[in-house]
C-alpha atoms as a PDB file:
ATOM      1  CA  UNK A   1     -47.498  92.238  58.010  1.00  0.00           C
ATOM      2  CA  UNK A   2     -51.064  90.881  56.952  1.00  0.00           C
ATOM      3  CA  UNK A   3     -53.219  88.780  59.064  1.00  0.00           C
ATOM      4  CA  UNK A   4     -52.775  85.830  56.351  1.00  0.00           C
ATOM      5  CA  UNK A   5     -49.184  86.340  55.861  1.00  0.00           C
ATOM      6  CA  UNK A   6     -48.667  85.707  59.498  1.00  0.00           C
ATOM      7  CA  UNK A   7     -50.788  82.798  59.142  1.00  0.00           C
ATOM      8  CA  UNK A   8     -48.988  80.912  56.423  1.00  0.00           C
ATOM      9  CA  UNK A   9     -45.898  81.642  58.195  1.00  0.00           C
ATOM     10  CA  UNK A  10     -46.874  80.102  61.551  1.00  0.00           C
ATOM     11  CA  UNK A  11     -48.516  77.090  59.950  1.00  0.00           C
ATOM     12  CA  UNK A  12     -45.429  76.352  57.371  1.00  0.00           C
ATOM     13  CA  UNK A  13     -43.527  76.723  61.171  1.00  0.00           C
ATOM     14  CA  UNK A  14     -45.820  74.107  62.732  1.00  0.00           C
ATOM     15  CA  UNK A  15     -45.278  71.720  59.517  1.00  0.00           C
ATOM     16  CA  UNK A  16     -41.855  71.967  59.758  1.00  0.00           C
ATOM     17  CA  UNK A  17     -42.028  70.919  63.570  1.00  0.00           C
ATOM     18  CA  UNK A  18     -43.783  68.187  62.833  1.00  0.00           C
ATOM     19  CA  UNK A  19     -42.181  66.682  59.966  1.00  0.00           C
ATOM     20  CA  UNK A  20     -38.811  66.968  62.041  1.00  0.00           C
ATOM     21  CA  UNK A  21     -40.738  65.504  65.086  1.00  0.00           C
ATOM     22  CA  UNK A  22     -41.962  62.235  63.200  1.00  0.00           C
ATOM     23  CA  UNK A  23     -38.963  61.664  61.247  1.00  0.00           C
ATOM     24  CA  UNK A  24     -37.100  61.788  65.240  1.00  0.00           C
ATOM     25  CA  UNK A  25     -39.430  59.309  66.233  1.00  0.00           C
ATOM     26  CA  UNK A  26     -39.296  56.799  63.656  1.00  0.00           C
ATOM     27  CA  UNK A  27     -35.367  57.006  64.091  1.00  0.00           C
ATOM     28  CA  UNK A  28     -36.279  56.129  67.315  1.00  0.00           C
ATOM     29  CA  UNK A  29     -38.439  53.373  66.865  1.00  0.00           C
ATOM     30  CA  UNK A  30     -36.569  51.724  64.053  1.00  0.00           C
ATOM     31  CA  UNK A  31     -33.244  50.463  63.377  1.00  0.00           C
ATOM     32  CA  UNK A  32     -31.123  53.350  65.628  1.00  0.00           C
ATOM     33  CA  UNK A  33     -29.254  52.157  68.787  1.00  0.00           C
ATOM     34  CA  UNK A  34     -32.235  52.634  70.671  1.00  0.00           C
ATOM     35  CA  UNK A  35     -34.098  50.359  68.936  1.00  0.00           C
ATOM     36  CA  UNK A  36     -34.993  46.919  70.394  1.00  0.00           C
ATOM     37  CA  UNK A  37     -33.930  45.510  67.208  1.00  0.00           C
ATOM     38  CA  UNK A  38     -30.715  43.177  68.144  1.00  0.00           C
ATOM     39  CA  UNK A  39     -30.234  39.786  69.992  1.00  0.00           C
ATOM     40  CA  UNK A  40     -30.349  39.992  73.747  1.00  0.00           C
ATOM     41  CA  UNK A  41     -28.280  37.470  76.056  1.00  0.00           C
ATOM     42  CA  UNK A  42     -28.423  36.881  79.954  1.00  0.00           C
ATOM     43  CA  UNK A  43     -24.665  37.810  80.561  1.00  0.00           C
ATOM     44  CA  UNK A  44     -25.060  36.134  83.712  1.00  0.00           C
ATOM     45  CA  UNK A  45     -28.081  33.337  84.415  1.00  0.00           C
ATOM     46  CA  UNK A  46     -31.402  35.292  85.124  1.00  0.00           C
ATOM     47  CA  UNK A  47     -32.882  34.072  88.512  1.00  0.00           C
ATOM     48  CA  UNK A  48     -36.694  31.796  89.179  1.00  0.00           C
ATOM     49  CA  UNK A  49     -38.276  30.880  91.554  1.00  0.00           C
ATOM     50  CA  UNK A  50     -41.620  28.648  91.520  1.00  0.00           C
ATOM     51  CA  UNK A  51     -44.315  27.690  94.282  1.00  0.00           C
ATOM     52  CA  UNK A  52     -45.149  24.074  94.316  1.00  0.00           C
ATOM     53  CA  UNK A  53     -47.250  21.368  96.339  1.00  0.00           C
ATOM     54  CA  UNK A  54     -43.730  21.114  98.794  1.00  0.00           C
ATOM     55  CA  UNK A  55     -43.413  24.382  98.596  1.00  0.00           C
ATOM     56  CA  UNK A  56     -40.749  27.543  96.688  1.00  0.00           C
ATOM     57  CA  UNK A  57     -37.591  26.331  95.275  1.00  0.00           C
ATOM     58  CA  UNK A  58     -35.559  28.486  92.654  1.00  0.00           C
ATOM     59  CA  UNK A  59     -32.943  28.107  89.913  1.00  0.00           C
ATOM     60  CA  UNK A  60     -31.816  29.904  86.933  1.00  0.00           C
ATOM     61  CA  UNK A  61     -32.345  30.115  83.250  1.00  0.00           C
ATOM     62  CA  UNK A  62     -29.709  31.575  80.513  1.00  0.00           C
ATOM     63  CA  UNK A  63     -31.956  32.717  77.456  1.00  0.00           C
ATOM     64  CA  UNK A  64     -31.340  34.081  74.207  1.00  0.00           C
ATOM     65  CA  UNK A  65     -33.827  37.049  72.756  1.00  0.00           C
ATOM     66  CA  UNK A  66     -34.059  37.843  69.264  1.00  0.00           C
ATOM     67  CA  UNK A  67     -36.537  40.905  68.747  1.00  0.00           C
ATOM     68  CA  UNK A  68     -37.162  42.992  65.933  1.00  0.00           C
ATOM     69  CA  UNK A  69     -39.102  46.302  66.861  1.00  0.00           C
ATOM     70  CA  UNK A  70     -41.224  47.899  63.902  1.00  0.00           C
ATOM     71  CA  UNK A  71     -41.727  51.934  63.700  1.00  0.00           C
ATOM     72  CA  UNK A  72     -44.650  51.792  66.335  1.00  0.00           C
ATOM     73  CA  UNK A  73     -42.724  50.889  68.744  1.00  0.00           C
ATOM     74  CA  UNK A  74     -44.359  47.355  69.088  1.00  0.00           C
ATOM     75  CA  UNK A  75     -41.598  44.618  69.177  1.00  0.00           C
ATOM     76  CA  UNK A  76     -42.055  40.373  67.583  1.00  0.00           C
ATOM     77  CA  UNK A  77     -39.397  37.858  68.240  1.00  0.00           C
ATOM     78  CA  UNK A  78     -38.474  35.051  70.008  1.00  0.00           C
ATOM     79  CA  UNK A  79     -36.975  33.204  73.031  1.00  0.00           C
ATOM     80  CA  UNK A  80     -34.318  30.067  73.387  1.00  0.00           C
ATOM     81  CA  UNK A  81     -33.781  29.483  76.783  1.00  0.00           C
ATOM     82  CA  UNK A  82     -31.959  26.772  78.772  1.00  0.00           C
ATOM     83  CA  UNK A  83     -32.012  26.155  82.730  1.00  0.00           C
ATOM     84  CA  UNK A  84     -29.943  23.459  84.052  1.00  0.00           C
ATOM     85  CA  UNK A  85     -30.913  20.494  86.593  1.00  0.00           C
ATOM     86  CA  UNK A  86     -30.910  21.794  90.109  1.00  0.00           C
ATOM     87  CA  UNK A  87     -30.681  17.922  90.752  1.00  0.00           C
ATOM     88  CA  UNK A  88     -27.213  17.317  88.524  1.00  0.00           C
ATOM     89  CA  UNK A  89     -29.468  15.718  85.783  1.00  0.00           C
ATOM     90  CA  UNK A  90     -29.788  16.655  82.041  1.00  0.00           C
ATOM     91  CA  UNK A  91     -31.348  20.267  82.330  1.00  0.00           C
ATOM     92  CA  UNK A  92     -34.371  21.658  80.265  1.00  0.00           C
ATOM     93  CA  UNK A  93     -34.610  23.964  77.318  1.00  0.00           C
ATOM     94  CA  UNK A  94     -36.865  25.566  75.400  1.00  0.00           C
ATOM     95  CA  UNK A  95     -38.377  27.824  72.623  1.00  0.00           C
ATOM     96  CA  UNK A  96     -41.128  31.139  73.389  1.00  0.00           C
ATOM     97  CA  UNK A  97     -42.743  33.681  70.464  1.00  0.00           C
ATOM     98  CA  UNK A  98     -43.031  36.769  71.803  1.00  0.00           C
ATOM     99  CA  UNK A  99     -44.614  40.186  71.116  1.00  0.00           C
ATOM    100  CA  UNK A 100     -44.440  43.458  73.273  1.00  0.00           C
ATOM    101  CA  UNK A 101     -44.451  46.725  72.801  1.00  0.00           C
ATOM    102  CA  UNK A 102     -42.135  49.975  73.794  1.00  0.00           C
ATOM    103  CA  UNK A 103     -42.964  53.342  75.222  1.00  0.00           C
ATOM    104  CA  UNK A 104     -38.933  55.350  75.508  1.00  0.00           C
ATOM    105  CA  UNK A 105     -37.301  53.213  77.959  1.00  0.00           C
ATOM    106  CA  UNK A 106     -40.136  50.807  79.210  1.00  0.00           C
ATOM    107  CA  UNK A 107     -40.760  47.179  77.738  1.00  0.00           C
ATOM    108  CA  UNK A 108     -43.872  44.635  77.901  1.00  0.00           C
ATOM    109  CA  UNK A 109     -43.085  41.409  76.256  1.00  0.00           C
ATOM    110  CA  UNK A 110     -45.440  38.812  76.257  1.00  0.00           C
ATOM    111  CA  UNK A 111     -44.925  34.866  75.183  1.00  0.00           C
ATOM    112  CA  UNK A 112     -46.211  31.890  74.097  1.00  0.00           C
ATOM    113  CA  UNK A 113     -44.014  28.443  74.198  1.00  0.00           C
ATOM    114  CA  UNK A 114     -43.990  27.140  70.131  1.00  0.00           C
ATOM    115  CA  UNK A 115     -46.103  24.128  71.044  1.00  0.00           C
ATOM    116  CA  UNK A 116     -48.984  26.202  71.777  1.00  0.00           C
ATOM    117  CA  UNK A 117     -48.541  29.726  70.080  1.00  0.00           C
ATOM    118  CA  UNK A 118     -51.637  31.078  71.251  1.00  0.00           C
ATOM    119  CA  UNK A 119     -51.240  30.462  74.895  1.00  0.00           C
ATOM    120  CA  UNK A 120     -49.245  32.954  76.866  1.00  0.00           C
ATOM    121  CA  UNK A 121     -47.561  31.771  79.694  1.00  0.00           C
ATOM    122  CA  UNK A 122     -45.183  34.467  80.928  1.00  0.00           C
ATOM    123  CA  UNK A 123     -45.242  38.104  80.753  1.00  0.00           C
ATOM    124  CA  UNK A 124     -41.719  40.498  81.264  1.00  0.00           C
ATOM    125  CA  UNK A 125     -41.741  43.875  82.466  1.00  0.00           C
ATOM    126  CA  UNK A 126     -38.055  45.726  81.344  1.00  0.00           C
ATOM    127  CA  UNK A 127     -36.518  48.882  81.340  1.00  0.00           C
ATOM    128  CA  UNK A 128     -34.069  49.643  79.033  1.00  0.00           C
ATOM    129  CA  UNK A 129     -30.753  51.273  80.677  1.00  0.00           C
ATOM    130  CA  UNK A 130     -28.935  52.188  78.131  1.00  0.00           C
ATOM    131  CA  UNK A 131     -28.407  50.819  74.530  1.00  0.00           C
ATOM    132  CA  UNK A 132     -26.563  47.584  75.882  1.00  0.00           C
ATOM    133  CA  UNK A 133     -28.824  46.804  78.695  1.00  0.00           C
ATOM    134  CA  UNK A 134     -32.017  45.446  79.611  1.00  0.00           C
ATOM    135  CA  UNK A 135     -33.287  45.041  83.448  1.00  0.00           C
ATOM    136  CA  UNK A 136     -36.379  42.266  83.484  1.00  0.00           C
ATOM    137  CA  UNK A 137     -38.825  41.404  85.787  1.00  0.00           C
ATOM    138  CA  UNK A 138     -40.755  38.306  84.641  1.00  0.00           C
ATOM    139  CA  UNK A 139     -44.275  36.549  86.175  1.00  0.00           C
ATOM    140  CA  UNK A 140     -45.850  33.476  85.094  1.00  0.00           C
ATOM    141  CA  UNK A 141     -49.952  32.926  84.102  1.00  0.00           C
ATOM    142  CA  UNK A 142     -52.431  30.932  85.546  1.00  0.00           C
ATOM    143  CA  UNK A 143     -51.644  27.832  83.692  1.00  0.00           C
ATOM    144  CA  UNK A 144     -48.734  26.858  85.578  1.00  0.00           C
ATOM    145  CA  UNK A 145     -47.615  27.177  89.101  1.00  0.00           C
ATOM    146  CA  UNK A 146     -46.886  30.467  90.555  1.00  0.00           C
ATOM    147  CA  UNK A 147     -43.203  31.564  88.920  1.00  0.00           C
ATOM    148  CA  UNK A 148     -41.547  34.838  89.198  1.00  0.00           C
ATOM    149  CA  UNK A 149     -37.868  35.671  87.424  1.00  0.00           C
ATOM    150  CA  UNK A 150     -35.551  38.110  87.694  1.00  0.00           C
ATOM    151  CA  UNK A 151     -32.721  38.876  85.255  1.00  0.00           C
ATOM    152  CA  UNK A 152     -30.695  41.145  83.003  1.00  0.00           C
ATOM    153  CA  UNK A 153     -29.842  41.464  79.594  1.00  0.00           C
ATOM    154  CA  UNK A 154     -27.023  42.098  77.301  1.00  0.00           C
ATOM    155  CA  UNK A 155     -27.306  43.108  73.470  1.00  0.00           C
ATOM    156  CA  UNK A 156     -24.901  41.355  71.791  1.00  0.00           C
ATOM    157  CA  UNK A 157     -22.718  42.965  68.676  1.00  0.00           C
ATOM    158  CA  UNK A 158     -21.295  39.439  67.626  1.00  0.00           C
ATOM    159  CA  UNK A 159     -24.151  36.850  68.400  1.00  0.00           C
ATOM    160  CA  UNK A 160     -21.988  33.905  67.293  1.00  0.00           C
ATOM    161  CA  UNK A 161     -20.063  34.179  70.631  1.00  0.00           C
ATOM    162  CA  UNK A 162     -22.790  33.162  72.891  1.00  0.00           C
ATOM    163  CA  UNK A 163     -24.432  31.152  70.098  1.00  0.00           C
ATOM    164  CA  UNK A 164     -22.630  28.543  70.399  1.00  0.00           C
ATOM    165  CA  UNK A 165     -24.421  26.137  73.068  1.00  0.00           C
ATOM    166  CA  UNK A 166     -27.576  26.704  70.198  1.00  0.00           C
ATOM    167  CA  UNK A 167     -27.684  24.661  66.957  1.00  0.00           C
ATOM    168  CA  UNK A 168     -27.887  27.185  63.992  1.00  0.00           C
ATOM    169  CA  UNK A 169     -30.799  25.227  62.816  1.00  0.00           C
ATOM    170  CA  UNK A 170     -32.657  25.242  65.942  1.00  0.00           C
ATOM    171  CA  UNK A 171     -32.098  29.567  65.857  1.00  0.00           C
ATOM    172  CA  UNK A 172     -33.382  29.394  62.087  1.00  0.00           C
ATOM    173  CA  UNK A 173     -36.257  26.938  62.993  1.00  0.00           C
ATOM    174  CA  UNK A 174     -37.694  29.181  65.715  1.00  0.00           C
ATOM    175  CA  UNK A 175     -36.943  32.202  64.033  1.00  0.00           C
ATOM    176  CA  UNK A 176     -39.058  31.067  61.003  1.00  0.00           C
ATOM    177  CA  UNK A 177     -42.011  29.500  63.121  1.00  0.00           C
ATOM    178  CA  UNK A 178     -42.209  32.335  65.092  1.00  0.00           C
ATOM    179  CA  UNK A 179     -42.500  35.484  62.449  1.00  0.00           C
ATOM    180  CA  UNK A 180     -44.674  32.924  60.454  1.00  0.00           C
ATOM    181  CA  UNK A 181     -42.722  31.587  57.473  1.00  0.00           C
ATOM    182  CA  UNK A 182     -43.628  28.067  58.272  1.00  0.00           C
ATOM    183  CA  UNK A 183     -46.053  26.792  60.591  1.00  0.00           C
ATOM    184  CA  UNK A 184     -43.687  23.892  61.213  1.00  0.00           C
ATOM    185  CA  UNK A 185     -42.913  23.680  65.002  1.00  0.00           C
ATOM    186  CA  UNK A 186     -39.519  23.573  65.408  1.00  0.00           C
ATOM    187  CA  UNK A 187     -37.573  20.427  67.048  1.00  0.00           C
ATOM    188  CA  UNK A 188     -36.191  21.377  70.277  1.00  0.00           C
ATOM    189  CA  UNK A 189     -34.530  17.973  71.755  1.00  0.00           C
ATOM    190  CA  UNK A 190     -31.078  19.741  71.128  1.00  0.00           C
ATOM    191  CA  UNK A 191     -31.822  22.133  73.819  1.00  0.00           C
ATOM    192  CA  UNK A 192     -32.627  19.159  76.783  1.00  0.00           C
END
């Protein structure tokens, strides 16, 4: 065999590696089961705790993640989240834009609350356990109080099941504000 023969046959080889390698990967990365493309629900409420002037006191959160991950493996969407009173009274709610990023099983996910886009305020750190499950670890910034969280996540086949404590519109409103189809900021009084 010639020198160039051998060549051409080795490089036509490595092409062929590589074409199959990147098509794997954007499977990967894109709308496959191992994609971070679905809505995510706490199955059971996701645990807080916050330092304040009197000092630590915790309670729990249920929230609702809807994330779309693009071929890079970086990941926009959005949380609706509701905690109720520790006290008995009317709980709180509310509505976060987020944006992360995903290396194989490990997640970053920063967000913003939709009343100041621009501001993060809480940062999760997640590993991915299988193609159902999501393990988070969650810390606050520097513009509130020290908060920490701890909770795990479901992907849901049928969101409509665990939608139904969230007004349609409210979904649709945050959904649009946060990918950037209107710069409206969505009305969140349904969630208090």
């Amino acid at each position: 065999m010639s020198l160039a023969y051998k060549k051409n046959a080795l490089l036509g080889l490595l092409l062929t590696a590589l074409i199959g390698f990147t098509s794997g990967c954007g499977q990967a990365n894109g709308n496959s089961d191992e994609s971070m493309t679905a809505i995510w629900f706490t199955e059971a409420p996701a645990s807080w705790v916050v330092e304040t002037a009197v000092g630590p006191f915790s309670g729990s959160t249920q929230m609702r993640w809807e994330l779309e991950e693009g071929a890079n493996g970086t990941i926009s969407g959005f949380n609706i989240w509701y905690s109720p009173s520790i006290s008995g009274g009317p709980g709180t709610g509310g509505a976060y834009c987020m944006v992360g990023a995903r290396e194989e099983s490990h997640l970053v996910i920063t967000e913003a609350s939709v009343e100041d886009r621009l501001l993060p305020t809480f940062a999760f750190t997640c590993t991915q356990l299988d193609r159902l499950n999501l393990r988070c670890l969650g810390a606050g910034f520097a513009d509130q109080p020290p908060v920490a969280l701890r909770g795990r996540l479901t992907r849901e086949e049928e969101s409509a099941s665990n939608d139904a404590g969230i007004p349609s519109e409210v979904i649709s409103e945050v959904r649009d504000f946060c990918n950037g189809s209107t710069q409206t900021v969505p009305y969140l009084n349904s969630l208090q």
